[in-house]
Protein backbone atom coordinates (compact mmCIF):
# COMPACT_ATOMS: atom_id res chain seq x y z
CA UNK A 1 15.50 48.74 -19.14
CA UNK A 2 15.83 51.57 -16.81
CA UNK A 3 17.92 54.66 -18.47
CA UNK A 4 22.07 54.32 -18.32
CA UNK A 5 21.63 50.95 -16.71
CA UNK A 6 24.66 48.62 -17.49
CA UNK A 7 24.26 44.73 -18.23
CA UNK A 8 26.69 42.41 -16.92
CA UNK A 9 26.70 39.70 -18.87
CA UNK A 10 26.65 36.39 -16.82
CA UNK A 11 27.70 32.97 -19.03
CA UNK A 12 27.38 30.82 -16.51
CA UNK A 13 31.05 30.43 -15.72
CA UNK A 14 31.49 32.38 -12.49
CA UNK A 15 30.90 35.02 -9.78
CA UNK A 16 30.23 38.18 -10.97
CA UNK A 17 29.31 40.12 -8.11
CA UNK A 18 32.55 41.60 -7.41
CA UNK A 19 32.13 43.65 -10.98
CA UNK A 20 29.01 44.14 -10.33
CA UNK A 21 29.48 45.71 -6.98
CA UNK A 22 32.55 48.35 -8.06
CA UNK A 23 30.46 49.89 -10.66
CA UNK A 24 28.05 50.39 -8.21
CA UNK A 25 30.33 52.04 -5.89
CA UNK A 26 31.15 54.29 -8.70
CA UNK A 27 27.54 55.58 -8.78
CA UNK A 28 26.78 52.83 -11.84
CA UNK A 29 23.01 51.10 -12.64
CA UNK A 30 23.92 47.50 -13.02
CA UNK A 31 21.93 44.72 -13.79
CA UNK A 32 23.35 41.11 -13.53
CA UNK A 33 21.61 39.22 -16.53
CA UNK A 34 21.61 36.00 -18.46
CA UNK A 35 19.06 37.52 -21.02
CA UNK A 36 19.86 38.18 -24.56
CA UNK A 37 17.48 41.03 -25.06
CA UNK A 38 18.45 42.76 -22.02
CA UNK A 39 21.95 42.60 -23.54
CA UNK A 40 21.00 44.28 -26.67
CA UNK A 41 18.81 46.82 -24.61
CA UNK A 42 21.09 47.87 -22.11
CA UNK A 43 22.95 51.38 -22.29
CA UNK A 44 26.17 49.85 -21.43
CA UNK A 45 27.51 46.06 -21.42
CA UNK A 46 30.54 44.46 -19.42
CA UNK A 47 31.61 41.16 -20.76
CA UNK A 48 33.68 40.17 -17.29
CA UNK A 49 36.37 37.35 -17.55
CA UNK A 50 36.07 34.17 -15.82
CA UNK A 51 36.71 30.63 -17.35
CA UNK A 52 38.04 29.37 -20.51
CA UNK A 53 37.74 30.57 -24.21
CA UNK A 54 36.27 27.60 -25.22
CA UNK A 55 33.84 27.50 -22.63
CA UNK A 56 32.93 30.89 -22.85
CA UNK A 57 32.36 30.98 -26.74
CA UNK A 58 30.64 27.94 -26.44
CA UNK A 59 27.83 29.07 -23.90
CA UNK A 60 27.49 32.58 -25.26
CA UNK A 61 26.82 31.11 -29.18
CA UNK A 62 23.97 28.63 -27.94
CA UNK A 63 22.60 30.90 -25.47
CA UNK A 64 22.48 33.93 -28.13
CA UNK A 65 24.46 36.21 -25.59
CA UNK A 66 27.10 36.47 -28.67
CA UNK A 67 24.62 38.00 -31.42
CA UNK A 68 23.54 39.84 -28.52
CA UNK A 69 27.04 41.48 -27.77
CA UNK A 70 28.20 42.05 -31.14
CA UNK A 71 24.00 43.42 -31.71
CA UNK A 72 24.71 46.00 -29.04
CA UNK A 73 28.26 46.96 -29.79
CA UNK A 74 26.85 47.61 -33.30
CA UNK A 75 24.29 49.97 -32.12
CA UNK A 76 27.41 52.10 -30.65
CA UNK A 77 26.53 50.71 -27.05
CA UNK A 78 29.57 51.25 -24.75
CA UNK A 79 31.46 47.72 -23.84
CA UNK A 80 33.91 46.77 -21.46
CA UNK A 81 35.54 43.17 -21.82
CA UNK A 82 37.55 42.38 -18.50
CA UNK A 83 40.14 39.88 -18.58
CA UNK A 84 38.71 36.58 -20.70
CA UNK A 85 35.62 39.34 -21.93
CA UNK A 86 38.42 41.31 -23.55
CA UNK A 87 39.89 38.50 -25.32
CA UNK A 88 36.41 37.25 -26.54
CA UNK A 89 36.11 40.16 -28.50
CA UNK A 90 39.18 38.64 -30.94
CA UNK A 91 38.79 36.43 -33.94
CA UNK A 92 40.30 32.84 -32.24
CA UNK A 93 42.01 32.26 -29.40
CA UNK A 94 43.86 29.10 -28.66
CA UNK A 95 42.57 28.16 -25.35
CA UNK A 96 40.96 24.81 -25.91
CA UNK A 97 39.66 21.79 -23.23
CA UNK A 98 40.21 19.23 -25.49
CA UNK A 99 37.11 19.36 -27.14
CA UNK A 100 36.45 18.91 -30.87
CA UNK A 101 33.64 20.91 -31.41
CA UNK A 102 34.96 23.67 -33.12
CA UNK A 103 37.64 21.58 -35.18
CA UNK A 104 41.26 23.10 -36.03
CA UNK A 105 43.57 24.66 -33.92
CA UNK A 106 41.62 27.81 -33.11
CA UNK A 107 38.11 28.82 -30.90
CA UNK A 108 36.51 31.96 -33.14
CA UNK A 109 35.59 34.45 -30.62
CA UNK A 110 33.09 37.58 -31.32
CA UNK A 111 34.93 38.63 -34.28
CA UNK A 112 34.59 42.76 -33.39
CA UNK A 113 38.26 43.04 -32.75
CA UNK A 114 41.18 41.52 -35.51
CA UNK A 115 43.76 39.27 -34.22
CA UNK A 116 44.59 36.20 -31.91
CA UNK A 117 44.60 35.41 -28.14
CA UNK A 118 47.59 33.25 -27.12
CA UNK A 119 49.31 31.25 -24.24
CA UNK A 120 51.74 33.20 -22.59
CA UNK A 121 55.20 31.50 -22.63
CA UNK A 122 56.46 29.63 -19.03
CA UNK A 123 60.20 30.36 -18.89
CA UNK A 124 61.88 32.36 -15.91
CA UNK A 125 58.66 33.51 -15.03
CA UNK A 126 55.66 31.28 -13.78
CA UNK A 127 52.79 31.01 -15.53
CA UNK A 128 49.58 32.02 -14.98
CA UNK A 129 50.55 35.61 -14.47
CA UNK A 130 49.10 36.96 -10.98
CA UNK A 131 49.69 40.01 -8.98
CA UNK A 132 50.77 43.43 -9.72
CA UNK A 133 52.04 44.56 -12.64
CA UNK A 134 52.14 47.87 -14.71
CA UNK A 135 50.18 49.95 -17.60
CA UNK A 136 52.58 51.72 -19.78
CA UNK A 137 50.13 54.23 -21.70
CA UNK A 138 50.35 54.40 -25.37
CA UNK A 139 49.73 57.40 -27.37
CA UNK A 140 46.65 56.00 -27.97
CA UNK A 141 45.73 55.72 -24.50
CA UNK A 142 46.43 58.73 -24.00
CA UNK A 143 43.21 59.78 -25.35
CA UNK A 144 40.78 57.03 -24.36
CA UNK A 145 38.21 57.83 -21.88
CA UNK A 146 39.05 55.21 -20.27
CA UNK A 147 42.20 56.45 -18.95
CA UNK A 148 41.43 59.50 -17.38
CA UNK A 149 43.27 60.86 -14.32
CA UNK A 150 44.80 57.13 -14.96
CA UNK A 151 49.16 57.98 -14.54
CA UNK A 152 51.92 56.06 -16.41
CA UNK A 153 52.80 53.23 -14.84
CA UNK A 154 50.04 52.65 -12.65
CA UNK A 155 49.43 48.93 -11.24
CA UNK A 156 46.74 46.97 -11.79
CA UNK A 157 45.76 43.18 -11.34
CA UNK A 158 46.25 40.58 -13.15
CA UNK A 159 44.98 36.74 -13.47
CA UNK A 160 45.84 34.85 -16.37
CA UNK A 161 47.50 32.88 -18.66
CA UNK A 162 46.60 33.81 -22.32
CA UNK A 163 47.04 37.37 -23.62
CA UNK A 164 46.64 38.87 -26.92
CA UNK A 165 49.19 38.51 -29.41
CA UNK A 166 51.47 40.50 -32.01
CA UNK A 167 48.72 40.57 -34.19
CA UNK A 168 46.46 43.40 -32.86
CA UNK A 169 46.18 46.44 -34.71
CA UNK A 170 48.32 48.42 -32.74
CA UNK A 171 46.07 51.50 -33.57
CA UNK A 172 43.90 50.29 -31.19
CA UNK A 173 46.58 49.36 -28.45
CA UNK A 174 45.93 51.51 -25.17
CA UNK A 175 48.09 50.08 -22.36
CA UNK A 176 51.07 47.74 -22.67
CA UNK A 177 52.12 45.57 -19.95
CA UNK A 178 55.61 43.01 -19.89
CA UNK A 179 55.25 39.89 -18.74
CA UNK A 180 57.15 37.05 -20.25
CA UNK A 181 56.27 39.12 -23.31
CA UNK A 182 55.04 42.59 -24.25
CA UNK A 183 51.19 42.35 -24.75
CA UNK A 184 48.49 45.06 -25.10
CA UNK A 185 46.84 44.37 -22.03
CA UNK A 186 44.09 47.24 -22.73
CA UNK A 187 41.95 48.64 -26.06
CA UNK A 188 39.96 50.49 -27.73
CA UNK A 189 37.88 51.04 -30.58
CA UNK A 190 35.09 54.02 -30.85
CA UNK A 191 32.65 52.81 -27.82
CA UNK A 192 34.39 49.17 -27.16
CA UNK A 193 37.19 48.99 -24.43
CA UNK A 194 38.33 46.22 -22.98
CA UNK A 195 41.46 45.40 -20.64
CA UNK A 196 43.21 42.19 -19.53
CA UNK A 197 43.74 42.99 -16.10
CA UNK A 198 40.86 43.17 -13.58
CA UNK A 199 39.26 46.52 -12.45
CA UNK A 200 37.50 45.04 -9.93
CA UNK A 201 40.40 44.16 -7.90
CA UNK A 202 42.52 47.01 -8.37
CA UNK A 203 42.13 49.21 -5.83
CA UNK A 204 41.77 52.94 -6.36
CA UNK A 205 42.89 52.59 -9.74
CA UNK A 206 40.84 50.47 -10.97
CA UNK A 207 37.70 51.86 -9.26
CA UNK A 208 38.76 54.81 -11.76
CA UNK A 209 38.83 53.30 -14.42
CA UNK A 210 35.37 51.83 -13.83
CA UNK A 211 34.22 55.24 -12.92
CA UNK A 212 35.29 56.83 -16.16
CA UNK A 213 33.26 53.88 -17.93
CA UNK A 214 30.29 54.86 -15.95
CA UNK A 215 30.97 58.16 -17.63
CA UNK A 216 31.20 57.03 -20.91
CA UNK A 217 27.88 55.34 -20.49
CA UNK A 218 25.83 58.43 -18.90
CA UNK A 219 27.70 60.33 -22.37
């Protein structure tokens, strides 16, 4: 693969090109791909987040897209989960379709990150969570790459319905957001990052954000 280029990982499970297209804006070499060992070659890897849990995990394990992840990310290979990719990187997450192939009440995910991805609660607010919302910066995020020339309380957007839970090591909690609860709704660990809201859609922002991964890629 051609030097700095970025794989986007596509499972199958929808449209990608909007990802694909802002890290391109932001001067990024990206590469759309299905292929296992142009995951593990690739200088940088976005996991984006369409679909279910279930669905997702299911695909990547018989495709070999999840060795190929976790392969890369153990090679020090920069990742960015977006959304559903961010929560993938967790040990289980309780998004299920009714199916019984993995048994119990919990999907294992990718297993790089420790803790659980959960439903968020329906109560005064509605539930999926869409629109605007805001990134409170943790000390934490203070420092990560990711977050450069990024200001407290910026807003970003969000899609979903499952978030991660109080079970995160909070060492690697970046951003915060509120919504029905408080979740960590970005990370990071030495080169993975990942965030629950979506980049792609989030204006100036999140073309920053994006651009400072592009950064982190190019080292």
């Amino acid at each position: 693969m051609a030097r700095h280029q970025i794989a986007v990982v596509d499972y199958h499970k929808g449209n990608l090109l909007s990802v694909a297209r802002s890290v391109s804006a932001v001067g990024g070499d990206v590469l759309i791909t299905d292929d296992p060992r142009q995951i593990r070659e690739s200088s940088g890897v976005i996991l984006p987040g369409v679909g279910s849990f279930e669905d997702a995990m299911s695909y990547m394990r018989t495709s070999c897209q999840a060795d190929a992840v976790v392969c890369a990310i153990r090679k020090g290979v920069p990742f960015l989960g977006i959304c559903l990719g961010l929560q993938l990187l967790y040990d289980r997450g309780s998004e299920r379709n009714g199916d019984i192939t993995w048994g119990g009440e919990w999907v294992p995910g990718l297993g790089v990150m420790n803790g659980s991805v959960t439903k968020l609660d329906a109560g005064r607010l509605k539930v999926p969570h869409v629109g605007w919302d805001q990134l409170h910066l943790t000390d934490h995020g203070r420092q990560c790459p990711l977050f450069v020339d990024v200001a407290e309380g910026a807003n970003v957007y969000f899609t979903h319905s499952y978030a991660l839970s109080s079970d995160v090591d909070a060492q690697t909690v970046a951003t915060r957001s509120h919504y029905t609860r408080s979740f960590a709704s970005a990370v990071w660990q030495d080169n993975v990052y990942g965030v629950q809201f979506h980049p792609e859609k989030s204006s100036g922002t999140g073309l920053t954000i994006l651009r400072n991964f592009v950064r982190v890629v190019r080292g």
